[in-house]
Protein backbone atom coordinates (compact mmCIF):
# COMPACT_ATOMS: atom_id res chain seq x y z
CA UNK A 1 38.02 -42.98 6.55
CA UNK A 2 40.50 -45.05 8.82
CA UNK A 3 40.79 -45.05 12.44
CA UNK A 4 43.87 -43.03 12.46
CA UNK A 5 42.02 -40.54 10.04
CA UNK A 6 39.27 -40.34 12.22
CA UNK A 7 41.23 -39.54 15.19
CA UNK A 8 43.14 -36.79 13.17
CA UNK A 9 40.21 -34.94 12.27
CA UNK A 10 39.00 -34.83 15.74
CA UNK A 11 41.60 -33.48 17.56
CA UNK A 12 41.65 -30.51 15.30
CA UNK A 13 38.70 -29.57 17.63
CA UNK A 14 40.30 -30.41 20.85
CA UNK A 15 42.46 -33.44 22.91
CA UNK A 16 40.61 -36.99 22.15
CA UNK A 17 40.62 -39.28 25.07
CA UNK A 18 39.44 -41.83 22.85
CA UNK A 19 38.50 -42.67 19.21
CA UNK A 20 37.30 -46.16 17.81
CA UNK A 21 35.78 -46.81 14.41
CA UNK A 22 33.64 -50.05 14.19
CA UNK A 23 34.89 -52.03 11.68
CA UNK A 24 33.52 -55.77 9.92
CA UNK A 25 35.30 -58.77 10.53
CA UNK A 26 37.02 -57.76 6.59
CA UNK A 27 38.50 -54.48 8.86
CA UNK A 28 36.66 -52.42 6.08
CA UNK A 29 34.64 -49.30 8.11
CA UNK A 30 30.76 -50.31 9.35
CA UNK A 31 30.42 -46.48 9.01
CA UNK A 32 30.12 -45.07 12.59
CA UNK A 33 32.63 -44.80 15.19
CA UNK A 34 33.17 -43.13 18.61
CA UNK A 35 35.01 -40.18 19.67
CA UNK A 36 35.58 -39.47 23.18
CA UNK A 37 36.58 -35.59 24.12
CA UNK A 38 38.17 -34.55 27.07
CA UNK A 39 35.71 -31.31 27.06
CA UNK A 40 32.20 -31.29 26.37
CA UNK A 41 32.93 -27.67 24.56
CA UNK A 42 35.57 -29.33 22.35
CA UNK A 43 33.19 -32.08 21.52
CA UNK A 44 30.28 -29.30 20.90
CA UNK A 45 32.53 -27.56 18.36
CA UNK A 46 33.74 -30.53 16.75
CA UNK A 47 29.83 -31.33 16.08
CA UNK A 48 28.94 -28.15 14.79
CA UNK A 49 31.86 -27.87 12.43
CA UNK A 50 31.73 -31.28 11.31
CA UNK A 51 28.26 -31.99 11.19
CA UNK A 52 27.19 -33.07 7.23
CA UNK A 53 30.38 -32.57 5.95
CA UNK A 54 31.91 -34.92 2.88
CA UNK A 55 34.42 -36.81 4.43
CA UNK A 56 35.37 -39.05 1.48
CA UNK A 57 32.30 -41.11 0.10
CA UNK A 58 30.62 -40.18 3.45
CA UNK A 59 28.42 -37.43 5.39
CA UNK A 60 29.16 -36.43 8.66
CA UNK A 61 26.74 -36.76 11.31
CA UNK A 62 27.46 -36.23 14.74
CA UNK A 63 25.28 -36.72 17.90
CA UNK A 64 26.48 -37.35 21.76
CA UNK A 65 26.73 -41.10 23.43
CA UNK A 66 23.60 -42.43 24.39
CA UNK A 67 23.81 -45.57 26.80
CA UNK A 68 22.08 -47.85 23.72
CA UNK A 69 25.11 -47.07 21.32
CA UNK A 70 27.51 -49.34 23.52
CA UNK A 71 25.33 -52.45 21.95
CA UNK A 72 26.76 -51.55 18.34
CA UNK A 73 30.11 -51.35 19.33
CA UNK A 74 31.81 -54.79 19.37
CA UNK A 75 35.52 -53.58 19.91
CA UNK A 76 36.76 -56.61 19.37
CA UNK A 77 39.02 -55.42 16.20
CA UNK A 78 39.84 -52.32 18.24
CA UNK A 79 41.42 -54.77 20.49
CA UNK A 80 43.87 -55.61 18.08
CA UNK A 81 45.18 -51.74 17.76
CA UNK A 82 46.32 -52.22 21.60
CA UNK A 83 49.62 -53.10 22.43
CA UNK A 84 49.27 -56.94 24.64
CA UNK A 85 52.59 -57.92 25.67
CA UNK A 86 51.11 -61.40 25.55
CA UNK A 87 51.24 -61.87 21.73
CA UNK A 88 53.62 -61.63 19.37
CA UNK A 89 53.69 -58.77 16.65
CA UNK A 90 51.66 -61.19 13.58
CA UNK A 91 48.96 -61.83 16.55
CA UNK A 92 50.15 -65.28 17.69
CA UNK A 93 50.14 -66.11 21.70
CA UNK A 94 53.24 -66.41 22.98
């Protein structure tokens, strides 16, 4: 699944603040993102709806943040999805 596939399927359940999907430096999925719900009963549902269900070639399975998680998130290809006004559309300072 991509980012922007991720993020669909998750707000069936309710508005995403946030949604990142870690990704290797060949932008190919590491197999785990995050999802960040603006209501901890939106993020419950999505979790028991979603939980071990095929999603392409993988299997669902949802849990909530714990403070070790932020050590496997890099976010520094997530960067790129952001608009910086500072570089030009191919990447390239300005």
């Amino acid at each position: 699944i991509e980012m922007h596939g991720l993020w669909d399927v998750c707000s069936l359940f309710g508005q995403v603040l946030d949604c990142k999907l870690q990704l290797n430096i060949e932008g190919k999925s590491c197999g785990f993102g995050f999802v960040h719900y603006a209501r901890e009963e939106d993020a419950a549902q999505a979790k028991n709806t979603l939980q071990k269900m095929q999603i392409g070639e993988c299997e669902v399975r949802l849990r909530p943040f714990q403070w070790d998680d932020s050590a496997l998130f890099t976010g520094a290809l997530y960067a790129r999805l952001i608009y910086n006004p500072y570089m030009d559309p191919a990447g390239m300072p300005m």
